[in-house]
Protein backbone atom coordinates (compact mmCIF):
# COMPACT_ATOMS: atom_id res chain seq x y z
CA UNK A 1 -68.76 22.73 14.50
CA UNK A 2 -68.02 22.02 10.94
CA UNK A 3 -68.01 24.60 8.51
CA UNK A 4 -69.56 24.23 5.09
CA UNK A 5 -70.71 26.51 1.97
CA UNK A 6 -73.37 25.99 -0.24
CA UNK A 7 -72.32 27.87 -3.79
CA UNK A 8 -75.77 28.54 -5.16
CA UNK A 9 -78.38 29.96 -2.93
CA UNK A 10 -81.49 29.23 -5.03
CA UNK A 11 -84.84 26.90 -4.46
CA UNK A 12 -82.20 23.46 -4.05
CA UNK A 13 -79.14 25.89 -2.50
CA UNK A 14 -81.19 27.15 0.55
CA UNK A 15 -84.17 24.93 0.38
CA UNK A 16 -82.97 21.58 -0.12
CA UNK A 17 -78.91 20.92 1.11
CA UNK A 18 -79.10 23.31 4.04
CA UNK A 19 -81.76 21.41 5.67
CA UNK A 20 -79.36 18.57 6.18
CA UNK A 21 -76.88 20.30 7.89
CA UNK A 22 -79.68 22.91 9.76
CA UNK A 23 -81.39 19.75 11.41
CA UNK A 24 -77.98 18.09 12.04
CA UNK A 25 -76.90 20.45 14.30
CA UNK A 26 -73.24 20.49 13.96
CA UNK A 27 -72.74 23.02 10.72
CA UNK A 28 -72.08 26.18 10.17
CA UNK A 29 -73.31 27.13 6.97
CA UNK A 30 -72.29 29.89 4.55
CA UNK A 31 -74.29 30.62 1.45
CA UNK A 32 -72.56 31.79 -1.30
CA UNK A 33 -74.51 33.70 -4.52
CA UNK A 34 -73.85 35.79 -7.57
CA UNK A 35 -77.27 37.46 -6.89
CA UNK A 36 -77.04 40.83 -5.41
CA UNK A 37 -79.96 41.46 -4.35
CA UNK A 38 -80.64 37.37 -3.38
CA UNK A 39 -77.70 38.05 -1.08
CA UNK A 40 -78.76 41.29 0.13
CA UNK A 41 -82.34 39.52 1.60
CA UNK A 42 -80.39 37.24 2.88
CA UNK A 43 -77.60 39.11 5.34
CA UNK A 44 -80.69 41.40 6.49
CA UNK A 45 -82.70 38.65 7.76
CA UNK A 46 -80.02 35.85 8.15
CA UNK A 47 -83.05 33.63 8.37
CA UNK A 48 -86.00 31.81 6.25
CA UNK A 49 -88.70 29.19 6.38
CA UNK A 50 -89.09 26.08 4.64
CA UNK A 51 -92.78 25.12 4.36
CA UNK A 52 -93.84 21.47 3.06
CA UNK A 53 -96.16 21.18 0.59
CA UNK A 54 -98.49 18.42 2.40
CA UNK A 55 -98.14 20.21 5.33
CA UNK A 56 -97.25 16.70 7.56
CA UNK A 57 -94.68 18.63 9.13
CA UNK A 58 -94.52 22.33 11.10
CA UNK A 59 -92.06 24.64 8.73
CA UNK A 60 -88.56 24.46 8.95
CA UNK A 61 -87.04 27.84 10.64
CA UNK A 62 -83.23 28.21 9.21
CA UNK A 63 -81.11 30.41 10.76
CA UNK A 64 -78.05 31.30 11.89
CA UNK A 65 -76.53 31.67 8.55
CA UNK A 66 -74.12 33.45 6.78
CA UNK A 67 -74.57 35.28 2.88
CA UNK A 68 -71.72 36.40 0.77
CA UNK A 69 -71.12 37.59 -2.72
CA UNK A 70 -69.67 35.39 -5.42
CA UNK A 71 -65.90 36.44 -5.51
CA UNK A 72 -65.92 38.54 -2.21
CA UNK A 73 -63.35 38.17 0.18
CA UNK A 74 -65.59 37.08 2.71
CA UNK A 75 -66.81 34.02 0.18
CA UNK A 76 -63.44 33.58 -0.37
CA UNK A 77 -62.54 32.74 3.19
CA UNK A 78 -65.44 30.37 4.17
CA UNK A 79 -64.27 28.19 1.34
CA UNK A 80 -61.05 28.50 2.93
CA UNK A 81 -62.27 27.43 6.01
CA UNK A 82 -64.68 24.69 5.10
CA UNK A 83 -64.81 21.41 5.59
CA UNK A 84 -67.71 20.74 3.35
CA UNK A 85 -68.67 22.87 -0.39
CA UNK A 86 -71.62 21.90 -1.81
CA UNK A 87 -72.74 23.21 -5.43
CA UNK A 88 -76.18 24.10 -6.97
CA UNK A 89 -75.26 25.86 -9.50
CA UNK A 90 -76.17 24.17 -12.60
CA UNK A 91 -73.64 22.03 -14.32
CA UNK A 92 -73.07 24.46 -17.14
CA UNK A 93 -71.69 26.98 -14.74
CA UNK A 94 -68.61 24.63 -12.55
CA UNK A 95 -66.53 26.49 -14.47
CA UNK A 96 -67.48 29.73 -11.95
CA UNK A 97 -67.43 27.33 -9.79
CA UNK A 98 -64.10 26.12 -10.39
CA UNK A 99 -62.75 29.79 -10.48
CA UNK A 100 -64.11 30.53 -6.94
CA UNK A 101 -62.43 27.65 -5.46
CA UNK A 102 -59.22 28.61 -7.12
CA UNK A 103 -59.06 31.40 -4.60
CA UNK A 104 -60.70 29.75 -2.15
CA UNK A 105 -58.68 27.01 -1.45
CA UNK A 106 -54.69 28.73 -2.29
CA UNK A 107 -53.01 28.02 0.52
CA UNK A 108 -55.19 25.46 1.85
CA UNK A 109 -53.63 22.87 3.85
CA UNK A 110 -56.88 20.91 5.11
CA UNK A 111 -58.50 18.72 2.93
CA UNK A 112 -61.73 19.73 1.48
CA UNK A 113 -65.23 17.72 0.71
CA UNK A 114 -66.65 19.11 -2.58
CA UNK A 115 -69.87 17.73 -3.76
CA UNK A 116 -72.23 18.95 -7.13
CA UNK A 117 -75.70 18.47 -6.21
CA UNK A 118 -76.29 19.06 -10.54
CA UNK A 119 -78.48 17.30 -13.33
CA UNK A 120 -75.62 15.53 -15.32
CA UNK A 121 -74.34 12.66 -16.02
CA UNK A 122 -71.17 13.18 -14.06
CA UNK A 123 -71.27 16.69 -12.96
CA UNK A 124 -68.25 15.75 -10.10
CA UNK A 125 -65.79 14.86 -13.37
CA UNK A 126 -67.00 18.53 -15.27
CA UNK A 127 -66.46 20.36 -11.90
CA UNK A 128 -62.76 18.14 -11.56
CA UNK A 129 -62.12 18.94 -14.94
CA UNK A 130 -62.30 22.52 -14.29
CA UNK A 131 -60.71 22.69 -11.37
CA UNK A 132 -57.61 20.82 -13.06
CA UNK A 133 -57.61 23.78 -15.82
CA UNK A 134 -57.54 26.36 -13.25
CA UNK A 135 -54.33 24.57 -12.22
CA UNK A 136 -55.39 23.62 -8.12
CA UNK A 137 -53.13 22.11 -6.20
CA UNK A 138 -54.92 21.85 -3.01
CA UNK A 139 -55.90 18.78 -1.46
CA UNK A 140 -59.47 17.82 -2.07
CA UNK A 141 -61.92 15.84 -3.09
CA UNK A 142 -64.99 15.42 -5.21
CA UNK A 143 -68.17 13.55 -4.65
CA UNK A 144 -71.78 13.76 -5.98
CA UNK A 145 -75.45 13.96 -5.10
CA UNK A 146 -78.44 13.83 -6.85
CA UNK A 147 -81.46 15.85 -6.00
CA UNK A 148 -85.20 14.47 -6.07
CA UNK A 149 -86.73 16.51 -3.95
CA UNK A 150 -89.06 19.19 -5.65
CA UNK A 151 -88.75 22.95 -4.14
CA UNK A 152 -90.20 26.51 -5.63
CA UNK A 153 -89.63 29.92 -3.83
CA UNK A 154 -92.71 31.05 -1.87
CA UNK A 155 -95.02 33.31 -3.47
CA UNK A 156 -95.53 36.87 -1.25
CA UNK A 157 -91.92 36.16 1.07
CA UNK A 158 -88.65 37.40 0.83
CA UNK A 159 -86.54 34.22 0.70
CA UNK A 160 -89.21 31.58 2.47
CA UNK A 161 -88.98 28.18 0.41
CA UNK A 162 -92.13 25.49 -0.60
CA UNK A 163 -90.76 21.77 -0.38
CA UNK A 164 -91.31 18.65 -0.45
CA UNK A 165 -90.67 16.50 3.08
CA UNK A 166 -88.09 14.13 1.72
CA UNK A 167 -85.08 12.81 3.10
CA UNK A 168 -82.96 10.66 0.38
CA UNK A 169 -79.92 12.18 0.43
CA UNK A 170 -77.90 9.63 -2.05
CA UNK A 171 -74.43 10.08 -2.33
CA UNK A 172 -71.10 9.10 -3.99
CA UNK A 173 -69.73 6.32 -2.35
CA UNK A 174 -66.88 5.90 -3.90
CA UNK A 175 -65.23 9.19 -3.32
CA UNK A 176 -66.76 9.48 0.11
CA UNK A 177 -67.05 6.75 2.75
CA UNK A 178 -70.03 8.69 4.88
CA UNK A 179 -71.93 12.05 5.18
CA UNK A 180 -73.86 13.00 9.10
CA UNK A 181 -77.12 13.59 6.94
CA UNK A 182 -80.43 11.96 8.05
CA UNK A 183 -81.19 9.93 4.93
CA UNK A 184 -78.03 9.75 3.30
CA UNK A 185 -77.69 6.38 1.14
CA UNK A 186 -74.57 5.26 -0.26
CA UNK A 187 -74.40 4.28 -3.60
CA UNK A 188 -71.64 2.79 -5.72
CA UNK A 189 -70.79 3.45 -9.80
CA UNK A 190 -72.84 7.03 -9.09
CA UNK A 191 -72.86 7.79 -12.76
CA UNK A 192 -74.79 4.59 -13.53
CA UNK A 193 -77.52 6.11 -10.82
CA UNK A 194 -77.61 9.40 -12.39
CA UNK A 195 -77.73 7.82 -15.44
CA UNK A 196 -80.93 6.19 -14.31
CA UNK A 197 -82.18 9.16 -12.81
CA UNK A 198 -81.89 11.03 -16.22
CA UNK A 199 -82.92 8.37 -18.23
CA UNK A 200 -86.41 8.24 -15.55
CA UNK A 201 -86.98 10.41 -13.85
CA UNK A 202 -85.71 13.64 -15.71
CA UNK A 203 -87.20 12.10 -18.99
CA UNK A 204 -90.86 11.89 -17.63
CA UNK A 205 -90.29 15.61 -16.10
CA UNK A 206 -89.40 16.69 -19.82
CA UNK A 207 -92.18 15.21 -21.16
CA UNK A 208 -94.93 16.62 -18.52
CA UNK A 209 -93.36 20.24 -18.53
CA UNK A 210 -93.21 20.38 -22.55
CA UNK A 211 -96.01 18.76 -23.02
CA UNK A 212 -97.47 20.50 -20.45
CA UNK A 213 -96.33 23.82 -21.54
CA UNK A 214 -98.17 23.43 -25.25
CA UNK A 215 -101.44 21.88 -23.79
CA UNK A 216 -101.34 25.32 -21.70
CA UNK A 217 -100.42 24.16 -18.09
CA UNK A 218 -99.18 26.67 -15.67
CA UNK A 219 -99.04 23.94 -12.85
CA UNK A 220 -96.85 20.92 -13.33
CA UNK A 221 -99.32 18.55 -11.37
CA UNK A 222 -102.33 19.52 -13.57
CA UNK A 223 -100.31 18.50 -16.38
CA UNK A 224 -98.92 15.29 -14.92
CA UNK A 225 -102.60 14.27 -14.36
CA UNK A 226 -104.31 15.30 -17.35
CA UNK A 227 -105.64 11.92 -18.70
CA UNK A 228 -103.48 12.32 -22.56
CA UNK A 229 -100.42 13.09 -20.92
CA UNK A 230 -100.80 10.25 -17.87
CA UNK A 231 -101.80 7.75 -20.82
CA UNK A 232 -98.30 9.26 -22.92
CA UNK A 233 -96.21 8.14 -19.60
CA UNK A 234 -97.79 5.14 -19.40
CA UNK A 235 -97.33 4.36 -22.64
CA UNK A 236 -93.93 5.70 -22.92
CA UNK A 237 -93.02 3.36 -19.86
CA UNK A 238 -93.97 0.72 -21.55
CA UNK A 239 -91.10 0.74 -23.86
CA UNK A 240 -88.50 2.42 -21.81
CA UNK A 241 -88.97 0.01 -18.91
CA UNK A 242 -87.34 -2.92 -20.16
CA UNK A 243 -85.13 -1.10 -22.69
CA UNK A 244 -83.33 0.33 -19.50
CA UNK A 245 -83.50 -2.78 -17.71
CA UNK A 246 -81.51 -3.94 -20.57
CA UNK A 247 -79.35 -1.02 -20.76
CA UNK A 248 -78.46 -0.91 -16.98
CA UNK A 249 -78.71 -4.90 -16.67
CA UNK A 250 -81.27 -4.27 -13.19
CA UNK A 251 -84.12 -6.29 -12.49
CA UNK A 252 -87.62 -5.54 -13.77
CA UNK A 253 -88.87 -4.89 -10.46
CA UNK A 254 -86.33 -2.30 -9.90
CA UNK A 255 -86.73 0.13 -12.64
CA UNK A 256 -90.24 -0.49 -12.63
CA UNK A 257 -89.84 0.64 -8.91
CA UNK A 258 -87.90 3.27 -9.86
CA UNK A 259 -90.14 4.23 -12.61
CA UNK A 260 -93.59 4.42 -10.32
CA UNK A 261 -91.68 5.74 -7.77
CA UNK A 262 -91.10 9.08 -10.37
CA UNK A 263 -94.68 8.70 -11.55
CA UNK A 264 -95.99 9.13 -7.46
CA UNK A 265 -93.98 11.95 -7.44
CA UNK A 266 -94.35 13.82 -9.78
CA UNK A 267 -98.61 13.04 -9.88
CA UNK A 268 -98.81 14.27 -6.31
CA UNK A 269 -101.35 17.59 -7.04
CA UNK A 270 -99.77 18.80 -3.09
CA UNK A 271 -96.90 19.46 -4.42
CA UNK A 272 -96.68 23.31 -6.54
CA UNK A 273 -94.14 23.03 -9.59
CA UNK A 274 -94.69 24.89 -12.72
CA UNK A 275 -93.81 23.45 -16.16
CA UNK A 276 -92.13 26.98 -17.52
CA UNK A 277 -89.91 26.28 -14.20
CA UNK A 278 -89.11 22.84 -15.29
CA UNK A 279 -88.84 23.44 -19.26
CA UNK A 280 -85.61 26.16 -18.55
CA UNK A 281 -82.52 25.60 -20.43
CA UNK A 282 -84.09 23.58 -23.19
CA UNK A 283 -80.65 24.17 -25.05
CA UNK A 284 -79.43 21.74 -22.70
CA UNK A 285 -81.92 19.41 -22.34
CA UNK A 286 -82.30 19.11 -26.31
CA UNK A 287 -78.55 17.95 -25.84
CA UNK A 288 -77.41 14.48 -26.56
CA UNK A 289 -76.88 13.22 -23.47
CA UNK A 290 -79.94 14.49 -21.95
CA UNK A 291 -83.30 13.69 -20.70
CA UNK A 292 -84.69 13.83 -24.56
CA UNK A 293 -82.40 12.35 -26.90
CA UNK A 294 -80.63 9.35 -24.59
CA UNK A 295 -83.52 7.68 -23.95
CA UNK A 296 -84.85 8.16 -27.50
CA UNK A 297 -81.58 6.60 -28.53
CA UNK A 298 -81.98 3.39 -26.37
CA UNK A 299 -85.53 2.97 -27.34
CA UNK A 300 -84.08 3.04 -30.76
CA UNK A 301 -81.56 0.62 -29.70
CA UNK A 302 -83.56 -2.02 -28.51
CA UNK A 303 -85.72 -1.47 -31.35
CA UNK A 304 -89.05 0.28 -29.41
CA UNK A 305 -91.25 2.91 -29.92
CA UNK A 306 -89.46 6.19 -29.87
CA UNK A 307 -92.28 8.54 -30.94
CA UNK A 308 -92.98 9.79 -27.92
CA UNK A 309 -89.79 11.19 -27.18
CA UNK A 310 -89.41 12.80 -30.54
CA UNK A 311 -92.66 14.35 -29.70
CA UNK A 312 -91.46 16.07 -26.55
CA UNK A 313 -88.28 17.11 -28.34
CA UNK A 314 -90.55 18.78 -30.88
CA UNK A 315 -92.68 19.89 -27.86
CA UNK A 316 -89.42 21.15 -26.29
CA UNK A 317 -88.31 23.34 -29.38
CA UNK A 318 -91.83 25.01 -29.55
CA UNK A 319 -91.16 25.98 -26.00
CA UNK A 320 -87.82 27.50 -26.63
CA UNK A 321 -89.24 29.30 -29.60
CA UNK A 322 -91.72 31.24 -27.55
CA UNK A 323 -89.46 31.75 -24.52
CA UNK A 324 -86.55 32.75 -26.26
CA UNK A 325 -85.23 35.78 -24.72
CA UNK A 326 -87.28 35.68 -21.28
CA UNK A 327 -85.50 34.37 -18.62
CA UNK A 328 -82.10 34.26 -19.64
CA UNK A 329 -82.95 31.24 -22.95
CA UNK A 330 -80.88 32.46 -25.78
CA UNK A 331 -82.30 33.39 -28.87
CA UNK A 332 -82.80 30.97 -31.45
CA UNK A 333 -80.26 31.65 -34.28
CA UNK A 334 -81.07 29.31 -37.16
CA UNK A 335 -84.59 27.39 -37.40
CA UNK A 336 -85.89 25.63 -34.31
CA UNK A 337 -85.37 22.10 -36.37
CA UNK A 338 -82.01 23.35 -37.54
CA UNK A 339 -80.86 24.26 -33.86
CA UNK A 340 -82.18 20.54 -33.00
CA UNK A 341 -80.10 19.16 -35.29
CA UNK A 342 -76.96 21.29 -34.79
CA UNK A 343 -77.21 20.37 -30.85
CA UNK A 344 -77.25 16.70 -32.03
CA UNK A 345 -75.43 16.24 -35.23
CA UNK A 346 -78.04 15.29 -37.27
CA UNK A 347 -78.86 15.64 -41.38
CA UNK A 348 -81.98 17.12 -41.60
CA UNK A 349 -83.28 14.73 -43.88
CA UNK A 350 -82.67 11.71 -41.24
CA UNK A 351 -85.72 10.27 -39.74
CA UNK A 352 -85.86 11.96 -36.41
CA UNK A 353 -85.09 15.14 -37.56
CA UNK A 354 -88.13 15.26 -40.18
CA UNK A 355 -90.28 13.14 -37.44
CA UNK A 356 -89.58 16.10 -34.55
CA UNK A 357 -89.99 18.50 -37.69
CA UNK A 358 -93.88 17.09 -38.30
CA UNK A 359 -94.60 17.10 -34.75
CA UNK A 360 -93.46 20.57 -34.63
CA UNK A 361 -95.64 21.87 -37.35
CA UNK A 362 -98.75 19.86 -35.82
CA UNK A 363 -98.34 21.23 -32.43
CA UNK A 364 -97.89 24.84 -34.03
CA UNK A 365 -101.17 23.94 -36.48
CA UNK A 366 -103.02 22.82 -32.89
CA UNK A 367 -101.29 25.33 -31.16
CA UNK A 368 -104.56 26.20 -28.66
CA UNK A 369 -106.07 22.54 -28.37
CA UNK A 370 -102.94 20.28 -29.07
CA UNK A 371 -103.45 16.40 -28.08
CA UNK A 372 -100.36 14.62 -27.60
CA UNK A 373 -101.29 11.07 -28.87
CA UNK A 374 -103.73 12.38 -31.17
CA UNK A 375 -100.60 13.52 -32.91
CA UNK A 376 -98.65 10.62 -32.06
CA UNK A 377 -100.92 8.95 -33.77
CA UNK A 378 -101.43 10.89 -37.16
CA UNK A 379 -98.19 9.71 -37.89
CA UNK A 380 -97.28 6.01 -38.05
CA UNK A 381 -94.39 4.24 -36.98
C-alpha cells in the first residue's frame, strides 16, 4: 500500500483528491486539517459519501481513513511516512504548509511526492520557495495539479460531499513522469496550463459569482444562465478568445475548446455552487496576477475591449465591501477604489481606476436591479 496525506480536508481535500486514490485501491490516506472540530467528525466516523450532482453514478462511500490535527504528532508522522502529500490549502497558506513538512520530513530518508492542487499561477514554486526558507534538506519533490471539478459540502450531513463526476486529473509532467490515477493527463510547461486555466476558466467564474452576487444570485448556475450575464460571457469571449490565442500562441480551435468547455461547465443548472462560495478572498483575486486584472491587461494588450473585466473588478469590490468581516475577508481599510488600486499599483486618476470607480458607483446607484451591460453600456469605450 502506498501511503499518502492530503493537507487540507475541505470540499477539494476530501471530496475531490481522495477519490483518486479511494477508487485506486492501493492508498492509504491520511487527512490532515487545522479544523478542530472538521477533524473531530472525521476520526468519529472515519467515513463519508460523495454524491454526484447528476446523479449518473451511485455515491462514492470513502472509508478507511485516517484524521489528524495540523501540527500533531500523529500528522507529523504520516508525512513522515508518505509516499505521496497532496495540498488544498489555498496558495496563500504553503507557508503552513511548508512549516508542517519541516517536521514532517526531518530525518526523512525516502523521497517524497509533493503536489499543490491550488489556484495560482505556480503554486509548486510558492510552496518550494517556502520550503527552501524553512531550510529542508530532505529529498523531495514538487509537482502540480489543477482542479476543475466543482464540489460543495452537503447540506444536513456531517462531512458527506456534492460533486461533480469528473475524472481529469492533469498533472505536472515535468517534475513527475506518472501518477496511478484514473484520468490523469500529463502535461508539459504546467504554468502555461494554469495560466490558461486562470486566464478562462477562473476569469468567467469571477465574472458569474460577482456579477452574480450584485444581480442577487444565491446559486451560481442561475447566475451563469441569466440571459445579461450569458450575453456578458459571450461577449467577453469574443475578445479574450483570440487575445489568448495570441498570448499563449494555441490554435483557435483550442482555446475556443477550452473556452466552451468552461462555459458547459459552469452553465450546467445540476450542478449546486453558490456565488458567495466562489467570490471568497476577493483580496486575492483583485490581485495582479489574477483572474481580474491579467486578462484585463491582455485585452488591453492586444488592443480589445476590456470593459467587461473592469466591470467585474468593480463588481468584485462591491462584494468585498458588504462581506467584509464575514467569513474570514478582512476589513476594508482605505476606500474600496483605493484598496483596488493599492493591490495593483495604480494612480487613481488612470483610466481603469476611474472606469472600475464609475462602475462601482452605478452598481451601488442600481444596487437592487443592476444590469451588467446596461452599465457597460452607459459608458463608452
Amino acid at each position: 500500500m502506498k501511503k499518502a496525506v492530503v493537507i487540507g480536508a475541505g470540499q477539494t481535500g476530501r471530496g475531490y483528491l481522495p477519490r483518486f486514490m479511494f477508487e485506486n485501491g492501493n492508498y492509504e490516506i491520511t487527512l490532515v486539517d487545522k479544523n478542530k472540530a472538521l477533524i473531530q467528525l472525521l476520526q468519529e466516523d472515519q467515513a463519508y459519501c460523495i454524491h454526484f450532482y447528476s446523479k449518473d453514478r451511485k455515491p462514492l462511500y470513502i472509508h478507511g481513513i485516517h484524521a489528524y490535527l495540523s501540527d500533531s504528532e500523529e500528522a507529523t508522522k504520516a508525512i513522515y511516512e508518505a509516499n505521496y502529500v497532496f495540498t488544498s490549502v489555498g496558495e496563500q497558506n504553503l507557508g503552513d504548509v511548508a512549516r508542517q513538512l519541516k517536521a514532517g520530513l526531518a530525518g526523512k530518508k525516502k523521497k517524497t511526492i509533493i503536489m499543490t492542487a491550488e489556484n495560482g499561477i505556480n503554486p509548486g514554486r510558492v510552496l518550494k520557495q517556502h520550503m527552501q526558507e524553512e531550510g529542508i534538506v530532505a529529498e523531495y519533490v514538487i509537482s502540480m495539479t489543477a482542479v476543475f471539478c466543482s464540489t460543495v459540502k452537503l447540506d444536513k450531513t456531517r462531512l458527506d460531499i456534492l460533486s461533480m463526476n469528473e475524472y481529469y486529473f492533469p498533472f505536472d509532467a515535468d517534475a513527475i513522469d506518472t501518477i496511478d490515477f484514473e484520468g490523469a493527463i500529463p502535461v508539459h510547461d504546467f504554468e502555461k496550463f494554469l495560466k490558461r486555466k486562470i486566464y478562462t476558466y477562473n476569469a468567467l467564474a469571477g465574472l458569474i459569482s460577482y456579477c452574480g452576487y450584485v444581480k442577487g444570485f444565491e446559486v451560481y448556475g442561475d447566475a451563469a444562465n441569466d440571459p445579461d450575464i450569458s450575453k456578458t460571457m459571450d461577449y467577453l469571449l469574443e475578445d479574450l478568445n483570440p487575445s489568448l490565442e495570441d498570448y499563449f500562441q494555441i490554435t483557435k480551435e483550442d482555446e475556443e475548446e477550452f473556452a466552451q468547455r468552461a462555459m458547459k461547465k459552469m452553465k450546467n443548472r445540476d450542478i449546486l455552487d453558490f456565488n458567495i462560495k466562489n467570490g471568497r478572498a476577493p483580496k486575492r483575486k483583485l490581485g495582479p496576477t489574477e483572474r481580474i486584472m491579467s486578462p484585463m491587461k491582455i485585452l488591453m494588450d492586444h488592443h480589445r475591449d476590456y470593459r467587461i473585466m473592469e466591470f467585474v473588478a468593480a463588481a468584485a469590490l462591491v462584494y468585498w465591501q458588504e462581506r467584509q468581516g464575514l467569513n474570514n475577508e478582512p476589513m476594508l481599510e482605505k476606500s474600496p477604489i483605493e484598496t483596488f488600486c493599492e493591490l495593483n499599483d495604480l494612480d487613481m486618476d488612470s483610466k481603469i481606476a476611474q472606469d472600475v470607480q464609475y462602475y462601482y458607483e452605478q452598481i451601488m446607484k442600481n444596487r437592487n436591479h443592476v444590469q451588467v451591460l446596461d452599465i457597460i453600456d452607459s459608458k463608452a469605450e
